[in-house]
C-alpha atoms as a PDB file:
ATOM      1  CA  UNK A   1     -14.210 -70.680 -50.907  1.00  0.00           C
ATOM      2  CA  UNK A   2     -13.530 -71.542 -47.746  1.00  0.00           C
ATOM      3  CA  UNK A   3     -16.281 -71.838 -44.913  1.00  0.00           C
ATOM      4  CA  UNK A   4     -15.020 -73.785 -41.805  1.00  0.00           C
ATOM      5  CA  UNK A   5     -16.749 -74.585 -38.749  1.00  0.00           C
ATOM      6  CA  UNK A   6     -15.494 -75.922 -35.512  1.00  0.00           C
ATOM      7  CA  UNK A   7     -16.680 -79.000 -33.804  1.00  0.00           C
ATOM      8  CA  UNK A   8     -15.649 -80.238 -30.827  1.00  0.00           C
ATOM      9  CA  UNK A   9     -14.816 -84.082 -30.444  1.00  0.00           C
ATOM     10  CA  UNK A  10     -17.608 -84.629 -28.138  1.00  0.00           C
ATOM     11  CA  UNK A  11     -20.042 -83.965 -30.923  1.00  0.00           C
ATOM     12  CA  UNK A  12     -18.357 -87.073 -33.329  1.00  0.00           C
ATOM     13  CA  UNK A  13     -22.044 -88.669 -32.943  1.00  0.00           C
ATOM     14  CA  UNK A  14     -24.407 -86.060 -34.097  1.00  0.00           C
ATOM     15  CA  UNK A  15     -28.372 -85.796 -34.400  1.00  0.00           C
ATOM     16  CA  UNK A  16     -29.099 -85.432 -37.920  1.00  0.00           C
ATOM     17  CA  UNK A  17     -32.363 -83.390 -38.352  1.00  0.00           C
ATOM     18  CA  UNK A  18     -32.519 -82.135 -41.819  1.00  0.00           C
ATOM     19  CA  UNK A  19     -30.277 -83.005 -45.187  1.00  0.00           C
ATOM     20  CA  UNK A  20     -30.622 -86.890 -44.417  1.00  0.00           C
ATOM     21  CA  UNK A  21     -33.357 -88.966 -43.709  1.00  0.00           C
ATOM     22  CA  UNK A  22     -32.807 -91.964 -41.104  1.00  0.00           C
ATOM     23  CA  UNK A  23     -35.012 -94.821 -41.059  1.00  0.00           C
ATOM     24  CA  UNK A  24     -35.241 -97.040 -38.077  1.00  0.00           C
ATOM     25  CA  UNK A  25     -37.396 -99.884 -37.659  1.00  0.00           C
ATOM     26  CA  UNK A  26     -36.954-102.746 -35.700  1.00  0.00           C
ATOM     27  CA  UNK A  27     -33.157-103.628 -35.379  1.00  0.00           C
ATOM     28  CA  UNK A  28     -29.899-101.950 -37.965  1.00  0.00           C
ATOM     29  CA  UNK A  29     -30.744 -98.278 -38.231  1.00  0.00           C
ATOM     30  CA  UNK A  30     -30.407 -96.863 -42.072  1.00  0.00           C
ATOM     31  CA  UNK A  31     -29.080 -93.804 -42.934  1.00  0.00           C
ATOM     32  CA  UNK A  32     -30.280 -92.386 -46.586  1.00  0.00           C
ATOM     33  CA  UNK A  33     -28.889 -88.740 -48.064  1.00  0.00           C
ATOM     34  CA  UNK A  34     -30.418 -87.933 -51.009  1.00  0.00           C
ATOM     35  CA  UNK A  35     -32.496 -91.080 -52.008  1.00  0.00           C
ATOM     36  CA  UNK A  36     -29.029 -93.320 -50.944  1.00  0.00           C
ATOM     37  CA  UNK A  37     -28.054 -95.307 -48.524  1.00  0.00           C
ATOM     38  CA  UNK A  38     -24.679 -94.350 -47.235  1.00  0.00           C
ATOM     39  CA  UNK A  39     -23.103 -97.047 -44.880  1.00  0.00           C
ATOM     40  CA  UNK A  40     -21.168 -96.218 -41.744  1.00  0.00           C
ATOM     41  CA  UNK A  41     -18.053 -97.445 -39.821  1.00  0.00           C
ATOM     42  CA  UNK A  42     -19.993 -96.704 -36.419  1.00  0.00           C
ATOM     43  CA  UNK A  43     -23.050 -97.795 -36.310  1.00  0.00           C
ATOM     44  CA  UNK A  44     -26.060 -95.497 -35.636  1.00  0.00           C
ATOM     45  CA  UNK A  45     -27.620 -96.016 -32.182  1.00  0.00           C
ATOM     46  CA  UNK A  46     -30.997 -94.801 -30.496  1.00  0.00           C
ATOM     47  CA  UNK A  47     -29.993 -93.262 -27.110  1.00  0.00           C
ATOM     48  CA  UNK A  48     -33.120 -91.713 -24.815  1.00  0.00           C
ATOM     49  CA  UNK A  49     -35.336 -91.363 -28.257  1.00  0.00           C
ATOM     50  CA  UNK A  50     -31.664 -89.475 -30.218  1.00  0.00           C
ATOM     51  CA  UNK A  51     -30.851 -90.670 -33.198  1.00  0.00           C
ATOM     52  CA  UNK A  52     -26.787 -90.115 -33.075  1.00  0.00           C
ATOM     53  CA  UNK A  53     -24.674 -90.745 -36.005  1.00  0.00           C
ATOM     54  CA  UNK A  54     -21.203 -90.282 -37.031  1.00  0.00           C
ATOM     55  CA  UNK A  55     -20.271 -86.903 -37.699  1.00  0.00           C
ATOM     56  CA  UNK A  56     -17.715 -87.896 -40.677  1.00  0.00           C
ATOM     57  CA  UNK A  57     -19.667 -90.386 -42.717  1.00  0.00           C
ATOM     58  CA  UNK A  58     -22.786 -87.725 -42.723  1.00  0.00           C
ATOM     59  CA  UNK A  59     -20.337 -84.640 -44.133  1.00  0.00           C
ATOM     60  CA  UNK A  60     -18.871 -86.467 -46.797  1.00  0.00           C
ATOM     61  CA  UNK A  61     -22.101 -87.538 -47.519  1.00  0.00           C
ATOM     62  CA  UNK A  62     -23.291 -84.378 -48.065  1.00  0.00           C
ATOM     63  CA  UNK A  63     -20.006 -83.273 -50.588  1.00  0.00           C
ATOM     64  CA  UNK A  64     -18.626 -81.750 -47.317  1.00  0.00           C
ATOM     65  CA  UNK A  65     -14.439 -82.103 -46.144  1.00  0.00           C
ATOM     66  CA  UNK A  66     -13.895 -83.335 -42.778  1.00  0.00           C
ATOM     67  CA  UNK A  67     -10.904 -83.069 -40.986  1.00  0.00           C
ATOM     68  CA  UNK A  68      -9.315 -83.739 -37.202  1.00  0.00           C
ATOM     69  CA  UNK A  69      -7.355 -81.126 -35.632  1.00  0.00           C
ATOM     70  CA  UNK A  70      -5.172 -83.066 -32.458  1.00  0.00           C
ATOM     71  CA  UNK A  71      -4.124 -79.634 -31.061  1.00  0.00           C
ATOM     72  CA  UNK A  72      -7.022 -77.794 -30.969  1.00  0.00           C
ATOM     73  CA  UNK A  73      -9.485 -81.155 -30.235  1.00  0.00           C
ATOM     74  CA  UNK A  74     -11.610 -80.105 -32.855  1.00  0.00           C
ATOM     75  CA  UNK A  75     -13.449 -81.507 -36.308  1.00  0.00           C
ATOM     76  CA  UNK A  76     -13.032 -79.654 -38.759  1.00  0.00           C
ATOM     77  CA  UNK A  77     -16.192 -79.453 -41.349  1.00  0.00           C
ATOM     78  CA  UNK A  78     -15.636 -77.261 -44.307  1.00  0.00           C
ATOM     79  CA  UNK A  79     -19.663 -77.062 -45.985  1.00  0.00           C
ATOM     80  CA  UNK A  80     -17.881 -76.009 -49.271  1.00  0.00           C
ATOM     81  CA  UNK A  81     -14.636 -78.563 -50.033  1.00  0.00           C
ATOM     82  CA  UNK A  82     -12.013 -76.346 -51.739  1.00  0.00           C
ATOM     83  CA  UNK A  83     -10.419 -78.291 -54.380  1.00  0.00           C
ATOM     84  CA  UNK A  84      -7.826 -76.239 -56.163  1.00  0.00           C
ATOM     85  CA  UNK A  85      -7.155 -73.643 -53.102  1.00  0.00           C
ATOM     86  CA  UNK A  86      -7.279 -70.573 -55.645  1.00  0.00           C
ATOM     87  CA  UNK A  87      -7.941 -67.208 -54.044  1.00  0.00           C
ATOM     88  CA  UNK A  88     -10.803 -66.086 -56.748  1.00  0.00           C
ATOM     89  CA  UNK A  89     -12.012 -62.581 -54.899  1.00  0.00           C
ATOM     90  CA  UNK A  90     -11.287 -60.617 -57.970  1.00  0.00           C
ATOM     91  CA  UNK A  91     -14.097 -61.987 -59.832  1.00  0.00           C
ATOM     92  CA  UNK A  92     -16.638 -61.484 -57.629  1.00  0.00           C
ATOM     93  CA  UNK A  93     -17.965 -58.969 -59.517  1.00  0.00           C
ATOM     94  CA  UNK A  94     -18.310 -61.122 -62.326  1.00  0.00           C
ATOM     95  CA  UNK A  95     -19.594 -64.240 -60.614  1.00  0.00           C
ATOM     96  CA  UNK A  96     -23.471 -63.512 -61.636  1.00  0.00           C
ATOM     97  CA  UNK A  97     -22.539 -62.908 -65.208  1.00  0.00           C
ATOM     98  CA  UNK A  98     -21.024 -66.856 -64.956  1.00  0.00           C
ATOM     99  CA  UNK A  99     -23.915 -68.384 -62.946  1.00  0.00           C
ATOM    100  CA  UNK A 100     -26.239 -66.940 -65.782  1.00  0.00           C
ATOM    101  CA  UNK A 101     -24.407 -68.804 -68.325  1.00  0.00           C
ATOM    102  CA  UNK A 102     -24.269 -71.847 -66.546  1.00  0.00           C
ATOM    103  CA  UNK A 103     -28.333 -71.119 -65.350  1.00  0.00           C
ATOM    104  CA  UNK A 104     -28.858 -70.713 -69.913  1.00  0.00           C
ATOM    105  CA  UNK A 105     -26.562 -73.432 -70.732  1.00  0.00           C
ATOM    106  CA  UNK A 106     -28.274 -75.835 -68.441  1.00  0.00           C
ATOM    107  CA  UNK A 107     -31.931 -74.565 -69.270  1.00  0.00           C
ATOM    108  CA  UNK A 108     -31.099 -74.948 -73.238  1.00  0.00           C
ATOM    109  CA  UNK A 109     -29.979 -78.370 -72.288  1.00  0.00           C
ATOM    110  CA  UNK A 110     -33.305 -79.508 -70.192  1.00  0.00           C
ATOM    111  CA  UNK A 111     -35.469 -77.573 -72.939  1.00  0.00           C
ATOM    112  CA  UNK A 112     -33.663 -78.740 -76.306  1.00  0.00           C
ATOM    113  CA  UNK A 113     -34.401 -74.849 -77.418  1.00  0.00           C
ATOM    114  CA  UNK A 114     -32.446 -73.431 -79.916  1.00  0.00           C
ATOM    115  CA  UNK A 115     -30.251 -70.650 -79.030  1.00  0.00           C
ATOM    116  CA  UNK A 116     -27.339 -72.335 -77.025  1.00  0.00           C
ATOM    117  CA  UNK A 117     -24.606 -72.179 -79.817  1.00  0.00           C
ATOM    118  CA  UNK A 118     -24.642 -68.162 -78.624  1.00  0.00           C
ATOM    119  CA  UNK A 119     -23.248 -69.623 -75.011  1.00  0.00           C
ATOM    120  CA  UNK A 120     -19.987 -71.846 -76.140  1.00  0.00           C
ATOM    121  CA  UNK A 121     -17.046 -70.757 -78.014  1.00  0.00           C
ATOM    122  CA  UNK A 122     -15.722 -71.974 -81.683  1.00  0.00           C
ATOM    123  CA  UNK A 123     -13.593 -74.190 -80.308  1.00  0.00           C
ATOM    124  CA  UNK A 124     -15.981 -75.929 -77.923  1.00  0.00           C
ATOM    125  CA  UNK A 125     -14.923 -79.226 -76.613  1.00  0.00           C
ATOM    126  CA  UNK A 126     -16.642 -82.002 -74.368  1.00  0.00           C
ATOM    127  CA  UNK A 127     -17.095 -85.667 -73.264  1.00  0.00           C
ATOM    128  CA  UNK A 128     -20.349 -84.388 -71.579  1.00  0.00           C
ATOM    129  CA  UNK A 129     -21.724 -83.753 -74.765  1.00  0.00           C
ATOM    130  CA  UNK A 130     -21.509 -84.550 -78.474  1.00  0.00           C
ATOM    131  CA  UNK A 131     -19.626 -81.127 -78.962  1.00  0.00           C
ATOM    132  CA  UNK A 132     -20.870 -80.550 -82.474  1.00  0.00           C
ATOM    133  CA  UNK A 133     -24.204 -80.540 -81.167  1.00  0.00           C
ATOM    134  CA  UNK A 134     -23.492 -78.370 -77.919  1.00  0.00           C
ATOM    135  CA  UNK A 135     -26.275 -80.144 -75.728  1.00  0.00           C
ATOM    136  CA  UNK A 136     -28.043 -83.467 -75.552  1.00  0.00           C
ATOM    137  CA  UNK A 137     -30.162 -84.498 -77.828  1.00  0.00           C
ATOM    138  CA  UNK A 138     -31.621 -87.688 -76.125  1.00  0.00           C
ATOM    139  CA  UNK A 139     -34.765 -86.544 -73.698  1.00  0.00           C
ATOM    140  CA  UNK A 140     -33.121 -86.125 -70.141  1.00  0.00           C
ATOM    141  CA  UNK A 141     -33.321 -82.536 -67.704  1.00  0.00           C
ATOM    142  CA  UNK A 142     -30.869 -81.023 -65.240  1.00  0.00           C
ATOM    143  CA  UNK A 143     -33.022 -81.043 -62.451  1.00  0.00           C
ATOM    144  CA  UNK A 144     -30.708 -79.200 -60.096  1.00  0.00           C
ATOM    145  CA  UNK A 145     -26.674 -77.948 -59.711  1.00  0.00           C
ATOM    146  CA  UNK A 146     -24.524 -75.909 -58.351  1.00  0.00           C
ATOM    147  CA  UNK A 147     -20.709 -74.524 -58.427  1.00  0.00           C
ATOM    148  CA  UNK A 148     -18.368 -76.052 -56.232  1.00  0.00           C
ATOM    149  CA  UNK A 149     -14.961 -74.507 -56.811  1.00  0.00           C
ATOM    150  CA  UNK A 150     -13.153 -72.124 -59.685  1.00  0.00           C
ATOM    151  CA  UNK A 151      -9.265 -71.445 -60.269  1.00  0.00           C
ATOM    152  CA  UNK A 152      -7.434 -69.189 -62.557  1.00  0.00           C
ATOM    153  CA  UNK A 153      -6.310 -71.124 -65.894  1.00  0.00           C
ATOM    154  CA  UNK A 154      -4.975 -68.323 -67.839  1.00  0.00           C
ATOM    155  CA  UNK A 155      -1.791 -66.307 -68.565  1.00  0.00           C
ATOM    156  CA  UNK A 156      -0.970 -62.636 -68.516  1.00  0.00           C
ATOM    157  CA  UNK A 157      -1.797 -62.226 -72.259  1.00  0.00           C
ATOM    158  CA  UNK A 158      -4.925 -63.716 -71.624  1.00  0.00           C
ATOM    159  CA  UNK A 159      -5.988 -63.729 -67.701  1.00  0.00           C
ATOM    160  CA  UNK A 160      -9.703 -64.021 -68.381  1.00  0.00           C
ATOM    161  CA  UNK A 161     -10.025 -68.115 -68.125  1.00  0.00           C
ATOM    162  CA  UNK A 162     -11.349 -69.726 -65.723  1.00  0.00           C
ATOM    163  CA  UNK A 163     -12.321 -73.158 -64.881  1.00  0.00           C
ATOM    164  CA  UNK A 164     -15.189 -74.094 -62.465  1.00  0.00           C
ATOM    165  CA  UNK A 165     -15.974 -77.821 -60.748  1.00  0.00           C
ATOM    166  CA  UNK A 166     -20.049 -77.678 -60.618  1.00  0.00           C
ATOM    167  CA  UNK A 167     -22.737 -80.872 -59.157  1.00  0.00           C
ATOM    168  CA  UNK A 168     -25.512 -81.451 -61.277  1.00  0.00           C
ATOM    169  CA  UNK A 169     -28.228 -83.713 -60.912  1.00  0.00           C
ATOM    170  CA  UNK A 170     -30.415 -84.730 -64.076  1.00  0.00           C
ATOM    171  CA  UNK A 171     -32.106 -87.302 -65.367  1.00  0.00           C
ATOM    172  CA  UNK A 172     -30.165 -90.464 -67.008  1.00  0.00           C
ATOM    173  CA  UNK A 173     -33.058 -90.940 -69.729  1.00  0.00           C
ATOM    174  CA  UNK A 174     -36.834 -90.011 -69.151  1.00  0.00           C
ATOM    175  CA  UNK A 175     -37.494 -92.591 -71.636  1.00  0.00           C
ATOM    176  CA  UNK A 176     -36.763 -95.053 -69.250  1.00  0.00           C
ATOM    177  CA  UNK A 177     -39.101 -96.894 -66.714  1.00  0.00           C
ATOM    178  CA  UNK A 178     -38.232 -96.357 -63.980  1.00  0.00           C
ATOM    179  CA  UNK A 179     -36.508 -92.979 -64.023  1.00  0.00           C
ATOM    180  CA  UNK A 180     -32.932 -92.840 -62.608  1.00  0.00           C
ATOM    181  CA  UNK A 181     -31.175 -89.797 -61.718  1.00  0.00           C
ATOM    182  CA  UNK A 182     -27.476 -88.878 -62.388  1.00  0.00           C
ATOM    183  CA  UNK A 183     -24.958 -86.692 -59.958  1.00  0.00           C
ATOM    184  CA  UNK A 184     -22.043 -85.581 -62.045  1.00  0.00           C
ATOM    185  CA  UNK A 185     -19.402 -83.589 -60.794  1.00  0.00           C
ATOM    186  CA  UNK A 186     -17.789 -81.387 -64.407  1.00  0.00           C
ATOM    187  CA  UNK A 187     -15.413 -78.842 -64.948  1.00  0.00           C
ATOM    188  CA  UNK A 188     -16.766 -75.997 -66.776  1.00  0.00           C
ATOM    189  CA  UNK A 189     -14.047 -74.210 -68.988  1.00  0.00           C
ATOM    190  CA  UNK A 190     -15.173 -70.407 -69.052  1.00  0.00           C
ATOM    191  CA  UNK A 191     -13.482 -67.677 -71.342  1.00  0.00           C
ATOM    192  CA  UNK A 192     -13.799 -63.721 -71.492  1.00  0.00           C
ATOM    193  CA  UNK A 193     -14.627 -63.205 -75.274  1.00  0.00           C
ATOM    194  CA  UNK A 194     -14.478 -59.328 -76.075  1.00  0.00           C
ATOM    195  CA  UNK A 195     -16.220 -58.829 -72.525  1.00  0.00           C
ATOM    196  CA  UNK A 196     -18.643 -61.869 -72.471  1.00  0.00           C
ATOM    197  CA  UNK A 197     -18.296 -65.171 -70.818  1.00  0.00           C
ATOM    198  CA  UNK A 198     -18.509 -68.067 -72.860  1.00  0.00           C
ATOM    199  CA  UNK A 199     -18.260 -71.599 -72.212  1.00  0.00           C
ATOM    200  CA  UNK A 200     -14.588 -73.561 -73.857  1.00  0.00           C
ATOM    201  CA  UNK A 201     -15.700 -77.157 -72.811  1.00  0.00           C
ATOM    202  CA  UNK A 202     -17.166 -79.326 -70.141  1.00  0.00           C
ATOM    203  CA  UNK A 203     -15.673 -82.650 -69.028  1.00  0.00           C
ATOM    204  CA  UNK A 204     -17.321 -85.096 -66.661  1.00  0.00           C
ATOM    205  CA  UNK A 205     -15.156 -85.446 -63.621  1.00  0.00           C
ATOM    206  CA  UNK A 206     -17.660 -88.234 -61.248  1.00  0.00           C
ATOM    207  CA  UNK A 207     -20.975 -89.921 -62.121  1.00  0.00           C
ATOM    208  CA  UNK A 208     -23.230 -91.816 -59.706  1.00  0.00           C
ATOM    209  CA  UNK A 209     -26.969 -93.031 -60.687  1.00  0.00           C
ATOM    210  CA  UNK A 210     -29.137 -91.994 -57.506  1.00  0.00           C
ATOM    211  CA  UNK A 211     -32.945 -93.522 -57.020  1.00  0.00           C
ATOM    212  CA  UNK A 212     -34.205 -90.389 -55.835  1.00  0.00           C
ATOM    213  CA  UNK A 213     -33.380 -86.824 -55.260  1.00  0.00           C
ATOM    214  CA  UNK A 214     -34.474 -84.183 -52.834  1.00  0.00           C
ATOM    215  CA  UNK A 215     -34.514 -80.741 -54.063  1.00  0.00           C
ATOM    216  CA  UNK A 216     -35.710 -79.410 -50.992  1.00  0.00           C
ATOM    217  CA  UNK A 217     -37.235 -80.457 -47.931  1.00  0.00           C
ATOM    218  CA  UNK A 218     -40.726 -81.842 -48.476  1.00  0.00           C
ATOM    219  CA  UNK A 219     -39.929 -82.557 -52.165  1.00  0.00           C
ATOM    220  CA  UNK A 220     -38.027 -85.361 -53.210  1.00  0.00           C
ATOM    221  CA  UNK A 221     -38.273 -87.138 -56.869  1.00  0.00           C
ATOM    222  CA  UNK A 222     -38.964 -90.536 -56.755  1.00  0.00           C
ATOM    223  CA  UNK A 223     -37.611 -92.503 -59.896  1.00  0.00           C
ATOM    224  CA  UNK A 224     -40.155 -95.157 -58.934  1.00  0.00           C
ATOM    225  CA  UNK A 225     -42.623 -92.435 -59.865  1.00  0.00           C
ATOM    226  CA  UNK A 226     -44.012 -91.476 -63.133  1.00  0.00           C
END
């Protein structure tokens, strides 16, 4: 899970075309990722009609690891952070079967569709959820997520447990006015039961209400909007 790239120093102000948005009227240039405003150390300048920011405060913005290599004179940027440094390559065969239960557990949750206790184990456990009831009941959707990092959690006499980190994005309550939208970073407990994948627990590991959200460029939910 590691995907590096190399920068050189000279590129610690960078153009930022897609991913952010950067707003500049007349005087302090803003710079929003995904609906917020994310403040700088350096500030943003125009130079010959270039927008150039720094390099840093846009990758962590965007959930990426940046780092500053003296010897070589190079940032480092890794797109995809690696949090527990686990070498995971023997599952990769098995990595579709657990995005599919993450893809059901998630569309169960948006849905409220009954079928979802087939997806968690006896013994499920959660501060995500109420775990007797499995997923929420109140009226809010995962609009969006994706799996960050996995390491090995089990033991010889039972190697088939893993746990994975994954970003969601979801609504904090549709019933409100005006919609807010929650990033939450969990960690997904996932165990091999008689050769399916079920999920052991979830537990909420960072929460941040956003204004907005952009799926993808050109469409970005407004909580402003009904």
């Amino acid at each position: 899970m590691k995907n590096k790239i190399l920068v050189g120093l000279t590129v610690l102000m960078a153009s930022i075309l897609l991913c952010g948005t950067i707003f500049a009227a007349t005087g302090k240039i803003k710079i929003i990722v995904d609906g917020k405003e994310v403040a700088t150390d350096v500030a943003p300048k125009n130079e010959n009609g270039r927008v150039l920011v720094p390099i840093s405060t846009i990758s962590k913005a965007l959930g990426s690891d940046v780092q500053w290599n003296a010897k070589t004179k190079s940032v480092i940027i890794n797109s995809k952070p690696d949090i527990w440094n686990d070498d995971l390559n023997f599952i990769s065969t098995n990595i579709i079967e657990i995005d599919n239960l993450f893809h059901s557990y998630f569309n169960y949750y948006s849905t409220k569709e009954t079928g979802y206790a087939d997806l968690v184990t006896s013994t499920f456990k959660s501060d995500f959820v109420d775990p007797k009831t499995i997923i929420s009941k109140i009226q809010d959707k995962i609009i969006d997520y994706r799996i960050i990092d996995a390491k090995f959690i089990g033991t010889l006499d039972d190697p088939y447990r893993f746990k994975f980190r994954v970003e969601i994005v979801k609504y904090t309550n549709m019933e409100a006015i005006p919609l807010n939208f929650e990033k939450l970073q969990l960690d997904i407990d996932v165990f091999d039961r008689k050769g399916v994948y079920l999920i052991d627990g979830i537990w909420v590991k960072g929460k941040e209400v956003i204004k907005s959200y952009t799926v993808f460029p050109g469409l970005t939910l407004d909580g402003r909007e009904r």
